[in-house]
Protein backbone atom coordinates (compact mmCIF):
# COMPACT_ATOMS: atom_id res chain seq x y z
CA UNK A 1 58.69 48.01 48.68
CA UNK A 2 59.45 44.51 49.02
CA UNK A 3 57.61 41.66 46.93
CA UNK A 4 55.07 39.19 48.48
CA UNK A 5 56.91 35.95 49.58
CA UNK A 6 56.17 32.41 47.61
CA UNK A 7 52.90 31.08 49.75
CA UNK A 8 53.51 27.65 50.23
CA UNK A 9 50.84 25.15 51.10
CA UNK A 10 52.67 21.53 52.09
CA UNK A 11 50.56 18.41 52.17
CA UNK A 12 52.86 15.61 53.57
CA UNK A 13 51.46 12.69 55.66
CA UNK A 14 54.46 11.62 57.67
CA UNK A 15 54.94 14.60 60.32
CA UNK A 16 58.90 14.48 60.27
CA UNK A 17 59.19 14.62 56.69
CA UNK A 18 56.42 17.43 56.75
CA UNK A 19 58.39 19.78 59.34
CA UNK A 20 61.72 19.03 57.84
CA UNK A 21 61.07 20.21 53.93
CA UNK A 22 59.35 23.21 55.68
CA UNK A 23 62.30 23.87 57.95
CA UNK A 24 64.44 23.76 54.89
CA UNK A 25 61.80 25.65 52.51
CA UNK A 26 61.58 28.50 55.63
CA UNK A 27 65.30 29.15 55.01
CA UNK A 28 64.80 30.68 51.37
CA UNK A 29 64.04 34.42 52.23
CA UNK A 30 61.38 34.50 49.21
CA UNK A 31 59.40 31.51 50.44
CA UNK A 32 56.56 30.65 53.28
CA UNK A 33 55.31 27.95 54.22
CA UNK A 34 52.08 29.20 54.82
CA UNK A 35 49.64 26.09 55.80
CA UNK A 36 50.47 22.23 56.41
CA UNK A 37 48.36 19.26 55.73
CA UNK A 38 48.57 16.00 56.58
CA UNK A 39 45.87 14.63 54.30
CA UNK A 40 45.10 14.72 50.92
CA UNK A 41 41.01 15.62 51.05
CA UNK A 42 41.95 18.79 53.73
CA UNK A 43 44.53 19.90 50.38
CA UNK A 44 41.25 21.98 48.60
CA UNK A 45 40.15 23.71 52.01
CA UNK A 46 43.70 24.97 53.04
CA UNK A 47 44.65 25.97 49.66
CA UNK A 48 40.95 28.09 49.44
CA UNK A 49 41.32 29.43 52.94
CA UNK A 50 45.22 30.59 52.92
CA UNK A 51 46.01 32.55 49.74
CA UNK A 52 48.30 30.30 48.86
CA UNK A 53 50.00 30.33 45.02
CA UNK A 54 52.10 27.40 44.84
CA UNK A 55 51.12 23.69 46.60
CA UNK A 56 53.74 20.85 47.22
CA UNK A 57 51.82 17.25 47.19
CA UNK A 58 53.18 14.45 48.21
CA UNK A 59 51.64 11.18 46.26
CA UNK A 60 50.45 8.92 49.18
CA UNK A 61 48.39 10.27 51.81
CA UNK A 62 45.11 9.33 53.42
CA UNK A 63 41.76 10.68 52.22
CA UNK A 64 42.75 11.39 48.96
CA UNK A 65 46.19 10.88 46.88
CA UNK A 66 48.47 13.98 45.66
CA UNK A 67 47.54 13.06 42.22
CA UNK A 68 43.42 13.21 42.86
CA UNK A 69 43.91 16.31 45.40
CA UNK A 70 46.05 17.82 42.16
CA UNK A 71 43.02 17.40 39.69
CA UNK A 72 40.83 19.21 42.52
CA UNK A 73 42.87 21.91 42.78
CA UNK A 74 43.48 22.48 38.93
CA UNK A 75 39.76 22.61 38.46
CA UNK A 76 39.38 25.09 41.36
CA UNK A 77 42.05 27.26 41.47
CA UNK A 78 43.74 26.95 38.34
CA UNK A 79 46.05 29.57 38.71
CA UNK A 80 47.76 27.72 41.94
CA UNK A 81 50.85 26.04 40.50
CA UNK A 82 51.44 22.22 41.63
CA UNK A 83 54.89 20.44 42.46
CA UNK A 84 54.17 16.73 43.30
CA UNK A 85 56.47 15.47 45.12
CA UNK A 86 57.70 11.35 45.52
CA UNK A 87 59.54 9.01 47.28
CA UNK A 88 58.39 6.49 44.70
CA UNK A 89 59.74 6.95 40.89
CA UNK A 90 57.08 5.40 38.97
CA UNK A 91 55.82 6.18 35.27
CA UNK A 92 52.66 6.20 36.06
CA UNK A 93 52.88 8.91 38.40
CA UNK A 94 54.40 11.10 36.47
CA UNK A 95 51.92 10.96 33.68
CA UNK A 96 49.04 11.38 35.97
CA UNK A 97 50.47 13.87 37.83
CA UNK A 98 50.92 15.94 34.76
CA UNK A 99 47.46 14.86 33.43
CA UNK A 100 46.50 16.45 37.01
CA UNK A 101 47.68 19.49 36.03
CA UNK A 102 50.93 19.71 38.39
CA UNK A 103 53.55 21.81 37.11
CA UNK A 104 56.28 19.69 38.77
CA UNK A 105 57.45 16.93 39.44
CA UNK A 106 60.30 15.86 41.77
CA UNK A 107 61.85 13.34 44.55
CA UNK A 108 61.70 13.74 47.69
CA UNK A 109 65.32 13.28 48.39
CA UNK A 110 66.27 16.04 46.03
CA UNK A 111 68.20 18.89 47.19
CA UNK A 112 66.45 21.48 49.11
CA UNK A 113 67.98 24.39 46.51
CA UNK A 114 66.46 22.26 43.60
CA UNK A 115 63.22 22.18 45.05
CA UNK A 116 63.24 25.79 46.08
CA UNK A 117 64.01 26.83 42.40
CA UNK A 118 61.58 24.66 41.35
CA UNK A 119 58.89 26.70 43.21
CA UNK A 120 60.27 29.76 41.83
CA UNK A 121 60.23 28.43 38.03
CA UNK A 122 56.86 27.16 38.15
CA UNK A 123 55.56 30.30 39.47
CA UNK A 124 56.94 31.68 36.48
CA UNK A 125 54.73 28.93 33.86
CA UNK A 126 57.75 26.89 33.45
CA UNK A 127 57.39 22.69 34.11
CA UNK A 128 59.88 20.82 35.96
CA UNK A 129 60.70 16.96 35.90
CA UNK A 130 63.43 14.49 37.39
CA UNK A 131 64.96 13.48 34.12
CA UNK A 132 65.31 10.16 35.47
CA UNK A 133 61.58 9.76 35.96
CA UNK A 134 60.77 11.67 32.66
CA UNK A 135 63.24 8.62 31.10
CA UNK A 136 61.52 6.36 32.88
CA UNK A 137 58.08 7.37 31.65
CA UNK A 138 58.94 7.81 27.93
CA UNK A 139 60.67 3.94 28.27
CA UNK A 140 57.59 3.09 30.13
CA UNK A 141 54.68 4.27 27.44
CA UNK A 142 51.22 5.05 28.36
CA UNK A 143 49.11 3.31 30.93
CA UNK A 144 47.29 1.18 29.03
CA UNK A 145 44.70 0.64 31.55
CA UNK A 146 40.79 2.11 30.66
CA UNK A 147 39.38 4.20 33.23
CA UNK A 148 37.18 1.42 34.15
CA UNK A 149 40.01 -1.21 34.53
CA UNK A 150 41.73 0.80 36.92
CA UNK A 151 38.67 1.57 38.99
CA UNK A 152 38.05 -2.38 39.28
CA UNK A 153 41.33 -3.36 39.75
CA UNK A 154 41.73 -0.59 43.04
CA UNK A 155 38.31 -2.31 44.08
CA UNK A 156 39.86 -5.55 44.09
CA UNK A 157 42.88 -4.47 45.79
CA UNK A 158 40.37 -5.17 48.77
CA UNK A 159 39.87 -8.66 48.24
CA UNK A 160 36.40 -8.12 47.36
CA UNK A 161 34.75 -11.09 45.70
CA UNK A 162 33.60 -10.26 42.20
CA UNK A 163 29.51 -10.33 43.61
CA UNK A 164 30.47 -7.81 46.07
CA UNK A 165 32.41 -5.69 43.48
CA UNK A 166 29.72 -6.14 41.26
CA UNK A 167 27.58 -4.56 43.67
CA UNK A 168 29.91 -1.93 44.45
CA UNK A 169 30.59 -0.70 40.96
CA UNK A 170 26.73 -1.50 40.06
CA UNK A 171 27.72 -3.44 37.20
CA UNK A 172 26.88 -7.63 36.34
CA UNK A 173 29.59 -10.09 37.50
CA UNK A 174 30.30 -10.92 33.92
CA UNK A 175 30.94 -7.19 33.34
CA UNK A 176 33.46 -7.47 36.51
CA UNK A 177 34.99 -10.91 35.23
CA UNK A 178 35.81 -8.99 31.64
CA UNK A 179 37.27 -5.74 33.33
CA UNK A 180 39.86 -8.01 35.22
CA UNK A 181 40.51 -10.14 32.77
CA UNK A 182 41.63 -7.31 30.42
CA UNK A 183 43.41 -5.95 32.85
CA UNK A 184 45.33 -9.04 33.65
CA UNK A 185 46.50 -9.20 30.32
CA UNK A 186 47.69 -6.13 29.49
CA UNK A 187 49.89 -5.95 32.87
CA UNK A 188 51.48 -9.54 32.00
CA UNK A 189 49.61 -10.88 34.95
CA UNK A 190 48.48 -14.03 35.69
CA UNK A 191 46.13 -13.33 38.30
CA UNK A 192 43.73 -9.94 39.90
CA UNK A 193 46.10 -9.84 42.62
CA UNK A 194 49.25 -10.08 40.46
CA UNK A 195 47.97 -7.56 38.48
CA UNK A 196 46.82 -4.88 41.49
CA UNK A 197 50.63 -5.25 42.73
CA UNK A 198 52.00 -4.88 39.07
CA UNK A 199 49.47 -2.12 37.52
CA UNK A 200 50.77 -0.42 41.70
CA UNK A 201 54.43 -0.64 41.08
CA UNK A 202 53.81 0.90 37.48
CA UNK A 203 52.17 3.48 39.41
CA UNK A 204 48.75 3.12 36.88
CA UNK A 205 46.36 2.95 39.70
């Protein structure tokens, strides 16, 4: 009697890239690709409605990123193993990803054999990172943004005035006016929207 095949659920926003890394993935005889998304916030549904035991995320995707559809799925179905998967090689990611609870985490542009034996080792408890990234991160240190300072600073990635993000956050302008302005500083910034781009391209928000 043969073994179950890997069940693969893929959640990859841009269509082409999507059918491609299942094309590939549908070559290994021990893995299926057994539901696409194309959005982050369907990730929970699919993975609860199609028995699936291994998800590959990519970061950026509407509704909801890989990183916050991650932390949904560890909470709910912990035993589902998570490779996150990036075209962008940021510290940041990598730390939440693993704070997430993803097992993996890997380029996109890697080789479809690597990614395929990724599946297979995290299925059997074992972690898998790019060394390059995991260099990256250790070289990088911690995000040293609160919880808070993040949630302003993606508010006022909208150009929201601090009134209106006062409002938003249901907190006093001068509570708003000290969140960015530690979070200015400890970016190197010199201004919010400085800061949004550089706290982004750390990958801390």
């Amino acid at each position: 009697m043969t073994s179950r095949p890997i069940r693969i659920l893929l959640a990859e926003d841009q269509s082409m890239v999507r059918e491609a890394l299942a094309a590939l993935l549908g070559l290994e005889p021990d893995i299926e690709v057994r539901v696409q998304v194309a959005r982050g916030d369907e990730v929970l549904a699919a993975a609860r409605a199609h028995d699936v035991n291994v998800a590959l995320l990519d970061i950026e995707m509407p509704g909801m990123t890989g990183i916050e559809a991650a932390a949904a799925l560890h909470a709910e179905l912990p035993a589902l193993r998570i490779v996150i998967l990036t075209t962008f090689g940021r510290p940041g990611y990598l730390r939440g990803a693993m704070e997430a609870g993803a097992s993996a985490f890997l380029v996109k542009d890697a080789p479809a054999a690597q990614l395929a034996a990724a599946v297979r080792k995290v299925l059997q408890g074992e972690r898998v990172i790019d060394p390059t990234l995991a260099a990256a991160a250790l070289a990088e240190g911690a995000n040293p943004l609160t919880d808070r300072e993040r949630e302003v600073l993606r508010e006022a990635e909208t150009g929201a005035t601090n009134a209106e993000l006062a409002a938003r956050l249901h907190l006093s302008q001068g509570t708003v006016r000290n969140y960015l302005s530690s979070a200015i500083q400890k970016v190197a910034a010199r201004y919010r929207a400085e800061a949004v781009r550089a706290a982004r391209e750390k990958g801390w928000l």
